[in-house]
C-alpha atoms as a PDB file:
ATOM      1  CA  UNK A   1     115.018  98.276 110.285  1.00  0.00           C
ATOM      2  CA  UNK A   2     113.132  97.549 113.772  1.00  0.00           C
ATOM      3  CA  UNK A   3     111.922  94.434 113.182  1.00  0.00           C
ATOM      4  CA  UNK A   4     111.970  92.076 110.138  1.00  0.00           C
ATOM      5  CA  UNK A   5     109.718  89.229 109.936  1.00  0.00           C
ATOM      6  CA  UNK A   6     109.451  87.606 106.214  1.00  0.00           C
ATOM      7  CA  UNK A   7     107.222  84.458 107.843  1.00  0.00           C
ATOM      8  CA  UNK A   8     104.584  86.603 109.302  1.00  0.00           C
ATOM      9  CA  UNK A   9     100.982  86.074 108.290  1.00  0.00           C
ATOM     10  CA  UNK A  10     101.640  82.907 106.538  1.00  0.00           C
ATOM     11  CA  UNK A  11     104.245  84.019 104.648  1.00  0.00           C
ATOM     12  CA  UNK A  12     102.349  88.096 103.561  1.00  0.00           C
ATOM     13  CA  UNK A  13     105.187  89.304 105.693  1.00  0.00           C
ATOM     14  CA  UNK A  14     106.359  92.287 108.501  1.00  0.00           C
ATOM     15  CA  UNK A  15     108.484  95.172 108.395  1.00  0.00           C
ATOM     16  CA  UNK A  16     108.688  98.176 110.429  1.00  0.00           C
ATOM     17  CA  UNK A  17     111.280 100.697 109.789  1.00  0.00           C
ATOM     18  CA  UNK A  18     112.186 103.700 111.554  1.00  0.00           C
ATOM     19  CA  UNK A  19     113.572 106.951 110.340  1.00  0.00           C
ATOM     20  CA  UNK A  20     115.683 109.264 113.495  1.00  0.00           C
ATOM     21  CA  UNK A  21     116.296 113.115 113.648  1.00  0.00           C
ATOM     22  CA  UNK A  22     119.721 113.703 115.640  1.00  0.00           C
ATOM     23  CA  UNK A  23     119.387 116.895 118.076  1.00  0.00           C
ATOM     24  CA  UNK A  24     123.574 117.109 118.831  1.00  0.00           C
ATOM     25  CA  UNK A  25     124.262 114.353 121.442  1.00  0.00           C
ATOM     26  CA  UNK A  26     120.846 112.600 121.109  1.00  0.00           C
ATOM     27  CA  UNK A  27     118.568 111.525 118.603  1.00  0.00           C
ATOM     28  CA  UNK A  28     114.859 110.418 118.630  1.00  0.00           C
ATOM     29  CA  UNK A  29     112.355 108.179 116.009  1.00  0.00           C
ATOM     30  CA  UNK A  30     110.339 110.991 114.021  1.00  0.00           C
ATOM     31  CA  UNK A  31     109.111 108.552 111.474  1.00  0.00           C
ATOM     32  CA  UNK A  32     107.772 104.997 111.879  1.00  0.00           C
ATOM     33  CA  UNK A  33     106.309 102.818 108.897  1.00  0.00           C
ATOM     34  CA  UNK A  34     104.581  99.395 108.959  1.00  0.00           C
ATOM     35  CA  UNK A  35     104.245  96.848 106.408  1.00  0.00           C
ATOM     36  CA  UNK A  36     101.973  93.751 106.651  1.00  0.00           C
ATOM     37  CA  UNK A  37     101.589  92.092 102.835  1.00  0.00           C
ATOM     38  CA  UNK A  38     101.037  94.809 100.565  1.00  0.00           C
ATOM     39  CA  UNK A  39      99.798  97.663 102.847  1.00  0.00           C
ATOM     40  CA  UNK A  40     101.359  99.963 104.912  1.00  0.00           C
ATOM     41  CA  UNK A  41     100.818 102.458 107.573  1.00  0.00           C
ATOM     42  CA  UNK A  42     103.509 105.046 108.139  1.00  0.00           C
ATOM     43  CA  UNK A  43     103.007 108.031 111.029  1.00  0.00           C
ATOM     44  CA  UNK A  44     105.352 111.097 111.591  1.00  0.00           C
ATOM     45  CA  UNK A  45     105.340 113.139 114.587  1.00  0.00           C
ATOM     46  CA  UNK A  46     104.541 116.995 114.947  1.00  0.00           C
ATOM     47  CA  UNK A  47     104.779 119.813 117.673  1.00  0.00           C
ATOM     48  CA  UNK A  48     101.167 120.046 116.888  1.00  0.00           C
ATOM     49  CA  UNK A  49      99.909 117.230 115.390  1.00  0.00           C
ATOM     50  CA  UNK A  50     100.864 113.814 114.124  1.00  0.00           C
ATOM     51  CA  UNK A  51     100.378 113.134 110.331  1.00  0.00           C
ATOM     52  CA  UNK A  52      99.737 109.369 108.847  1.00  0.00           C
ATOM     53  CA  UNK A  53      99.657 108.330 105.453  1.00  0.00           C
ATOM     54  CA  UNK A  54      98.115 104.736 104.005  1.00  0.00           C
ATOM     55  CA  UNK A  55     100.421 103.216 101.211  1.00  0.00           C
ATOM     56  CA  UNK A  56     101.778 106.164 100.664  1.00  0.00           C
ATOM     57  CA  UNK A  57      98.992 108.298 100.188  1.00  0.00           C
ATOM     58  CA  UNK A  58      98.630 111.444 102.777  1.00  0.00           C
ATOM     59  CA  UNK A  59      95.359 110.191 104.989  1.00  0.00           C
ATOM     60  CA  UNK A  60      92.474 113.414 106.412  1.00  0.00           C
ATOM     61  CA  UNK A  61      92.911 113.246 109.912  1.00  0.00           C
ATOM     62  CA  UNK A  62      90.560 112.225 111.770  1.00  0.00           C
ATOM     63  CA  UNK A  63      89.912 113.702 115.593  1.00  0.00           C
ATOM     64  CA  UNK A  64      87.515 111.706 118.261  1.00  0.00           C
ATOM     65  CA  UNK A  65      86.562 112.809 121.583  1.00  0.00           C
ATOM     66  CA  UNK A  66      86.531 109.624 124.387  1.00  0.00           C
ATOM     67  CA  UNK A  67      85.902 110.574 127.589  1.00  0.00           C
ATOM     68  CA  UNK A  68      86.550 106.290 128.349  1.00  0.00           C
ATOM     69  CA  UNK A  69      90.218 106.794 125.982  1.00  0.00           C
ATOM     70  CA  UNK A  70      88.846 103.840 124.081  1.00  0.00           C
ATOM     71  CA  UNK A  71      90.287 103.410 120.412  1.00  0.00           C
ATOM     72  CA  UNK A  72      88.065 104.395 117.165  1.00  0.00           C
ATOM     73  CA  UNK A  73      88.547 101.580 114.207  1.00  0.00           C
ATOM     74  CA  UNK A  74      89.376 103.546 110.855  1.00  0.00           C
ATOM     75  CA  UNK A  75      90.421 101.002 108.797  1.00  0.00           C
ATOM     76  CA  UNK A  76      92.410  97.893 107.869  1.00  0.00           C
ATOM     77  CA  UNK A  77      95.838  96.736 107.114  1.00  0.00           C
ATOM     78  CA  UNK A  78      96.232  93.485 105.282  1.00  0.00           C
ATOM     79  CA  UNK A  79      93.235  92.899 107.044  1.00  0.00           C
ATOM     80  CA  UNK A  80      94.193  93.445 110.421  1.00  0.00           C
ATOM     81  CA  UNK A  81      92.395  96.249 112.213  1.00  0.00           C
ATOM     82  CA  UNK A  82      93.210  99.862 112.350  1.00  0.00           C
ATOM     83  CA  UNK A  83      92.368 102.252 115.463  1.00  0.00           C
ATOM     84  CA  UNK A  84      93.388 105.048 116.261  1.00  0.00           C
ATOM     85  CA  UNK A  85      92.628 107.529 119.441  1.00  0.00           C
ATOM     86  CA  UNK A  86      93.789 111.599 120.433  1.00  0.00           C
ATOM     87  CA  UNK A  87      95.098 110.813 124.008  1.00  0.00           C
ATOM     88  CA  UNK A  88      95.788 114.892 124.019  1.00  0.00           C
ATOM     89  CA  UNK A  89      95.689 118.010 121.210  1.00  0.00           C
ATOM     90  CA  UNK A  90      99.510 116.285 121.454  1.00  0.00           C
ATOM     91  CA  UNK A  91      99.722 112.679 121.808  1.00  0.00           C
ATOM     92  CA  UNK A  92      98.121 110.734 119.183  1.00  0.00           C
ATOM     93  CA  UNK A  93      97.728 107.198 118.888  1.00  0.00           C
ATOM     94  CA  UNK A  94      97.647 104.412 116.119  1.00  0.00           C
ATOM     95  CA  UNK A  95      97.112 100.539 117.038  1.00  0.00           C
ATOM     96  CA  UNK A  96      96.985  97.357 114.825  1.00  0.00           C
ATOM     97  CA  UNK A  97      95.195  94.277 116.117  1.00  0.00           C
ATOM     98  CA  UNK A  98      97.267  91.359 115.132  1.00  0.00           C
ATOM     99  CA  UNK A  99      94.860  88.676 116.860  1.00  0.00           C
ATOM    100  CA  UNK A 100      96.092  85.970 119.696  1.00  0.00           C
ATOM    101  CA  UNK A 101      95.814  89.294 121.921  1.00  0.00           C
ATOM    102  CA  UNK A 102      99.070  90.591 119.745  1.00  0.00           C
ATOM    103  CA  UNK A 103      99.191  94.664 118.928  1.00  0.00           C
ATOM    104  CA  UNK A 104     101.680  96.957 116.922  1.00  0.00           C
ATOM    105  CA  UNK A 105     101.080 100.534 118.264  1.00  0.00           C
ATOM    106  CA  UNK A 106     102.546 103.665 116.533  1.00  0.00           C
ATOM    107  CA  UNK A 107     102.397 106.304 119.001  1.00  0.00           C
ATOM    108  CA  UNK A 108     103.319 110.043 118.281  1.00  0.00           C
ATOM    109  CA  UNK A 109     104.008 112.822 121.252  1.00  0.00           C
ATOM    110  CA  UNK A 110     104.795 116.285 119.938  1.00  0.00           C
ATOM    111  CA  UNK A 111     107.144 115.799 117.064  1.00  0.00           C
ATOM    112  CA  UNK A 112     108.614 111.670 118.729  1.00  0.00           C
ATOM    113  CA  UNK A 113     107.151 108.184 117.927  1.00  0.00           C
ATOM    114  CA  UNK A 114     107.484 105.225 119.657  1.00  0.00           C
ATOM    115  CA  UNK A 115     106.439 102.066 118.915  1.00  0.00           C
ATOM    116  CA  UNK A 116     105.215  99.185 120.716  1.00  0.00           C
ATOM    117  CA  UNK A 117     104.371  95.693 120.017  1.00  0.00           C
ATOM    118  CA  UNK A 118     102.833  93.137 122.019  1.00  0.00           C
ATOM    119  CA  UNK A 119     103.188  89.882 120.841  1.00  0.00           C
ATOM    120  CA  UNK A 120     103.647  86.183 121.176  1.00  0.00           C
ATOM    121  CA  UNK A 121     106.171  83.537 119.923  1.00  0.00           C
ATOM    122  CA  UNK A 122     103.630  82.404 117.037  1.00  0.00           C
ATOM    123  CA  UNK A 123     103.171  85.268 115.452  1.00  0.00           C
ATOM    124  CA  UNK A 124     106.652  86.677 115.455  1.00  0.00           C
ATOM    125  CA  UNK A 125     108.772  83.414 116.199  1.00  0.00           C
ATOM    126  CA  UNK A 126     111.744  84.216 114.070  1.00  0.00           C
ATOM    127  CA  UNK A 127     111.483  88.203 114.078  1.00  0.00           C
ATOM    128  CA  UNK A 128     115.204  89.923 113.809  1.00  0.00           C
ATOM    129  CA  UNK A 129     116.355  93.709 113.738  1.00  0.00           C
ATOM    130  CA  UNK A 130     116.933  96.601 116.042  1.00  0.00           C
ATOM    131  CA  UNK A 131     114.798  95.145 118.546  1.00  0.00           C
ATOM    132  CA  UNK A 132     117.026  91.791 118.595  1.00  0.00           C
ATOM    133  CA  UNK A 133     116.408  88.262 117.312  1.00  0.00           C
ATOM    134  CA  UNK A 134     112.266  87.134 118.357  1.00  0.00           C
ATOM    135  CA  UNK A 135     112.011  85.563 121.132  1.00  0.00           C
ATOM    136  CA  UNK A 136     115.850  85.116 122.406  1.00  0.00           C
ATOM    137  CA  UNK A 137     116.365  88.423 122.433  1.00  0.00           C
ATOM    138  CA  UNK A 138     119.920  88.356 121.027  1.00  0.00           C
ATOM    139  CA  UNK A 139     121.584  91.658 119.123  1.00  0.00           C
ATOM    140  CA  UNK A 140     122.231  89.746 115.930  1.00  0.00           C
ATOM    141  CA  UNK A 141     123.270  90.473 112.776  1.00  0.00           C
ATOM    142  CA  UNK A 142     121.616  89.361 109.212  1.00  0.00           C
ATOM    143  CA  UNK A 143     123.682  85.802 109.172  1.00  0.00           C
ATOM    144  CA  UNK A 144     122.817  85.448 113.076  1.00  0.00           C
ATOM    145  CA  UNK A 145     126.082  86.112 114.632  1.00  0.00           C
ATOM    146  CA  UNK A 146     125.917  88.875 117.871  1.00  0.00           C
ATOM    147  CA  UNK A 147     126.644  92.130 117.495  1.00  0.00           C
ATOM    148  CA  UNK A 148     128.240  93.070 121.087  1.00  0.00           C
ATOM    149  CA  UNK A 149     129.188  97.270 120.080  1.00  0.00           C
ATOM    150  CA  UNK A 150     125.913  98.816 120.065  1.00  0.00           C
ATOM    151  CA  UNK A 151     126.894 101.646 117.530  1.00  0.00           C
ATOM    152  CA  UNK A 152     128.042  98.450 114.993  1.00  0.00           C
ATOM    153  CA  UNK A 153     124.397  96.471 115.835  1.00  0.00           C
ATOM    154  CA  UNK A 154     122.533  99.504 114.938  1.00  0.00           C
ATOM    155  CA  UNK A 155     124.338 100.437 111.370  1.00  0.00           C
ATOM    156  CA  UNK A 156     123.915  96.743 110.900  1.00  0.00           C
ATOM    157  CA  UNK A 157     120.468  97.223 110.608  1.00  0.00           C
ATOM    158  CA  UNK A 158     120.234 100.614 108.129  1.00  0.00           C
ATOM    159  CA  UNK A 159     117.898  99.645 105.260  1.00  0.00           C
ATOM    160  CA  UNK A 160     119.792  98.928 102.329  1.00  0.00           C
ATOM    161  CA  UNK A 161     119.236  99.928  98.937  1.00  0.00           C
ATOM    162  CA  UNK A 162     118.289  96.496  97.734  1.00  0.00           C
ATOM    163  CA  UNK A 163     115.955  96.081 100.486  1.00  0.00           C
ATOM    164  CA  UNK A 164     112.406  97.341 100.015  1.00  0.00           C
ATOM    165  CA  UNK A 165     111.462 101.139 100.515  1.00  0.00           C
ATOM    166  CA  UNK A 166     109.122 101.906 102.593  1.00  0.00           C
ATOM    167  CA  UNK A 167     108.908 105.389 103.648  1.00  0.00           C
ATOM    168  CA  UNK A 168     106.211 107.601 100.806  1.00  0.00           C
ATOM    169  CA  UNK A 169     109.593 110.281 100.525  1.00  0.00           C
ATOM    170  CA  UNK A 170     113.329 109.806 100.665  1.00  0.00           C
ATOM    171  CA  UNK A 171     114.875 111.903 103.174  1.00  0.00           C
ATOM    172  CA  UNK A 172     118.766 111.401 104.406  1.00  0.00           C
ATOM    173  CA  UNK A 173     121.106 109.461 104.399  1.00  0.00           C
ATOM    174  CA  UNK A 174     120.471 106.571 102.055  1.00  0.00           C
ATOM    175  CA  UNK A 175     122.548 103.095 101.695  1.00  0.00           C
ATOM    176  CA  UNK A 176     125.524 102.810 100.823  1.00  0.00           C
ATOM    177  CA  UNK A 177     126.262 105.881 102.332  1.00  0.00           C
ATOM    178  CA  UNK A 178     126.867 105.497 106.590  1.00  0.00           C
ATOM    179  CA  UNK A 179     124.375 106.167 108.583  1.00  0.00           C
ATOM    180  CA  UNK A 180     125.126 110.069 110.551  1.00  0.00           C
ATOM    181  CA  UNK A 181     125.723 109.396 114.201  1.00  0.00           C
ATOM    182  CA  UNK A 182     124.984 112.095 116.894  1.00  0.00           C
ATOM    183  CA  UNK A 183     127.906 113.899 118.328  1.00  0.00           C
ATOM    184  CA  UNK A 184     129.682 112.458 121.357  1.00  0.00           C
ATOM    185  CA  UNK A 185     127.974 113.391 124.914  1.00  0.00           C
ATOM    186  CA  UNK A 186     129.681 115.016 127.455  1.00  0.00           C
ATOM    187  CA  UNK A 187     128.277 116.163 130.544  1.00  0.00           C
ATOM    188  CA  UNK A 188     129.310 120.019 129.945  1.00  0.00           C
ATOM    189  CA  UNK A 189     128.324 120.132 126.969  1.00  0.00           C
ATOM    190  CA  UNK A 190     124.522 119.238 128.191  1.00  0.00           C
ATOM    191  CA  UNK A 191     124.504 120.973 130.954  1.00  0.00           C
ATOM    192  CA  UNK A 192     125.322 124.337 129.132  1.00  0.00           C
ATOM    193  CA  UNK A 193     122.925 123.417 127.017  1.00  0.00           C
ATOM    194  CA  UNK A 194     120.226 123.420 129.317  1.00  0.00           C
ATOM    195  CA  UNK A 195     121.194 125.711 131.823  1.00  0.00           C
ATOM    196  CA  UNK A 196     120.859 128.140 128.632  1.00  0.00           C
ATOM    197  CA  UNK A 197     117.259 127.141 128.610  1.00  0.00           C
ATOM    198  CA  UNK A 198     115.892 126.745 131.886  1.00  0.00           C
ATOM    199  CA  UNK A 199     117.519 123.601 133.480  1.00  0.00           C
ATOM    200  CA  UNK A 200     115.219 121.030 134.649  1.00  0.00           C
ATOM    201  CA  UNK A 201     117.055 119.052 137.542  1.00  0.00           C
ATOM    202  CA  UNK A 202     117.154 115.173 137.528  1.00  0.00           C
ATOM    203  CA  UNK A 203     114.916 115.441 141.032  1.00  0.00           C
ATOM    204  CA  UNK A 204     112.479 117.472 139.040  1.00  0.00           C
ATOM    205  CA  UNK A 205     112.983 115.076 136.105  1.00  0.00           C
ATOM    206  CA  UNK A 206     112.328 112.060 138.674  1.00  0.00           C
ATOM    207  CA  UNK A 207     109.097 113.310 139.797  1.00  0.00           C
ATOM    208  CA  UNK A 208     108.055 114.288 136.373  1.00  0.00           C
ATOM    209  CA  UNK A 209     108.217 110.319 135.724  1.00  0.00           C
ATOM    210  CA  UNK A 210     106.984 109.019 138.688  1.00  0.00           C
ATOM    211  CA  UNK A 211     104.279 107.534 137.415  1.00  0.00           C
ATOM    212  CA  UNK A 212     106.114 105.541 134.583  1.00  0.00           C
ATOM    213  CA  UNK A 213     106.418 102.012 134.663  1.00  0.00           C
ATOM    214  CA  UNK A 214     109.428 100.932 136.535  1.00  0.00           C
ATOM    215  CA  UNK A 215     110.706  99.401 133.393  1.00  0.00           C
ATOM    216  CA  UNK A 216     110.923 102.485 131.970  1.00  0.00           C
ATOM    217  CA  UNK A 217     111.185 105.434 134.367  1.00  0.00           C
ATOM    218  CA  UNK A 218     115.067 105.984 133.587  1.00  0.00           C
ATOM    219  CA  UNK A 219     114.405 106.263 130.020  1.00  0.00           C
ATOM    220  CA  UNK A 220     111.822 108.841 130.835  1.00  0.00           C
ATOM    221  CA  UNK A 221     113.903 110.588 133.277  1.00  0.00           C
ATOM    222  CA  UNK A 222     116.439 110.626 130.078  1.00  0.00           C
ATOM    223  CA  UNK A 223     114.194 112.292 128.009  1.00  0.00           C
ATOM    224  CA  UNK A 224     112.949 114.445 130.100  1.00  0.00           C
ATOM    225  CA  UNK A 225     116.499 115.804 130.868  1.00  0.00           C
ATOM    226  CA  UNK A 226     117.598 115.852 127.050  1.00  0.00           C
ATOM    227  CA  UNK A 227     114.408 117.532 125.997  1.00  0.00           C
ATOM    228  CA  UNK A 228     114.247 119.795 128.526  1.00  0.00           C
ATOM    229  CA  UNK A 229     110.337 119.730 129.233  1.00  0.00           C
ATOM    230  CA  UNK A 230     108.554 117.822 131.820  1.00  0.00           C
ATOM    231  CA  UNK A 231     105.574 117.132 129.292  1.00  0.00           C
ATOM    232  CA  UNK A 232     107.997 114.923 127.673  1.00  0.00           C
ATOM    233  CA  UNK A 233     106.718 112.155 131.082  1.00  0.00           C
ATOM    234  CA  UNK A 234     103.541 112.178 129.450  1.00  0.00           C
ATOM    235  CA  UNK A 235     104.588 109.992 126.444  1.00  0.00           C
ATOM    236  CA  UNK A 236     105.295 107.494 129.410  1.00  0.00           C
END
């Protein structure tokens, strides 16, 4: 559960949940899903192309050619606005204008999502889940006390089965069983990994990501390394 917000919209409601695919020692989002009222948007990632599906119901997809990279609306959600836009043949991505200059993108590279929102304290004042209490920023669990061990803050937040269901298929692990974690790093066991496949140095990695954000540019480097492949920067 990435973010819960049950006041949103005058009371219609926000959820987005996230669904993860472990690769040994590291795992990425392959499935995000919003909810605003009684509609939702849910996106997967793919090698070659990202599929979507509009409460629940596989959508055609639809491919537009910007030379600007300006989004194309398709839609609504709850009455908020749906664009989408092909950055590349494999980066795809979907936006929802919230209003007050707020935004909930869904973005898919290859087969990984990531989402983004951009927001303001009216709109999600009082927001909680994986991306921490809205707007203090605290790792809190569902009575409000901090979560300090950030495998415990993150199993705090699995979707439970009394809680609503919002992915179109069940996949996994479901509540009450645990959560599967990814098997314990350890620098030997990555390197042989990737030395079996080409290894991409962190130097090579850095200049993959120069152009990322500051903000971000170690997570990039991250990925870069884990993944193996330098087109990984261009989800940055």
């Amino acid at each position: 559960m990435l973010v819960k917000n049950a006041g949103f919209d005058n009371g219609n409601g926000l959820d987005i949940h996230i669904r993860t695919k472990i690769r040994t020692w590291w795992s990425f989002i392959e499935t995000a899903v919003l909810r605003i009222g009684s509609n939702t948007l849910e996106v997967k990632g793919g090698m070659n192309a990202a599929s979507y599906w509009i409460n629940g119901e596989l959508a055609e997809h639809r491919e537009f050619v910007q030379g600007d990279g300006s989004y194309n609306e398709i839609g609504s959600i709850s009455g908020f606005k749906l664009e989408y836009k092909d950055v590349s043949d494999r980066q795809r991505n979907f936006r929802v204008q919230l209003g007050d200059d707020s935004t909930i993108s869904l973005q898919a590279f290859r087969e990984f999502m990531r989402v983004d929102i951009k927001s303001n304290s009216t709109n999600f004042a009082g927001a909680v889940g994986l991306m921490g209490e809205y707007p203090s920023g605290r790792k809190a669990d569902r009575e409000g006390n901090v979560v300090d061990n950030t495998d415990e803050f993150g199993k705090e937040w699995q979707v439970r089965r009394t809680e609503v269901q919002l992915f179109h298929a069940v996949e996994g692990v479901q509540h009450p069983e645990e959560c599967q974690m990814p098997v314990e790093s350890s620098t030997t066991a990555r390197t042989g990994r990737r030395l079996g496949e080409g290894m991409i140095t962190e130097e090579e990695a850095a200049v993959a990501c120069a152009h990322a954000h500051v903000t971000e540019r170690d997570n990039c480097i991250f990925d870069v390394l884990a993944v193996n492949s330098k087109e990984l920067a261009g989800a940055y």
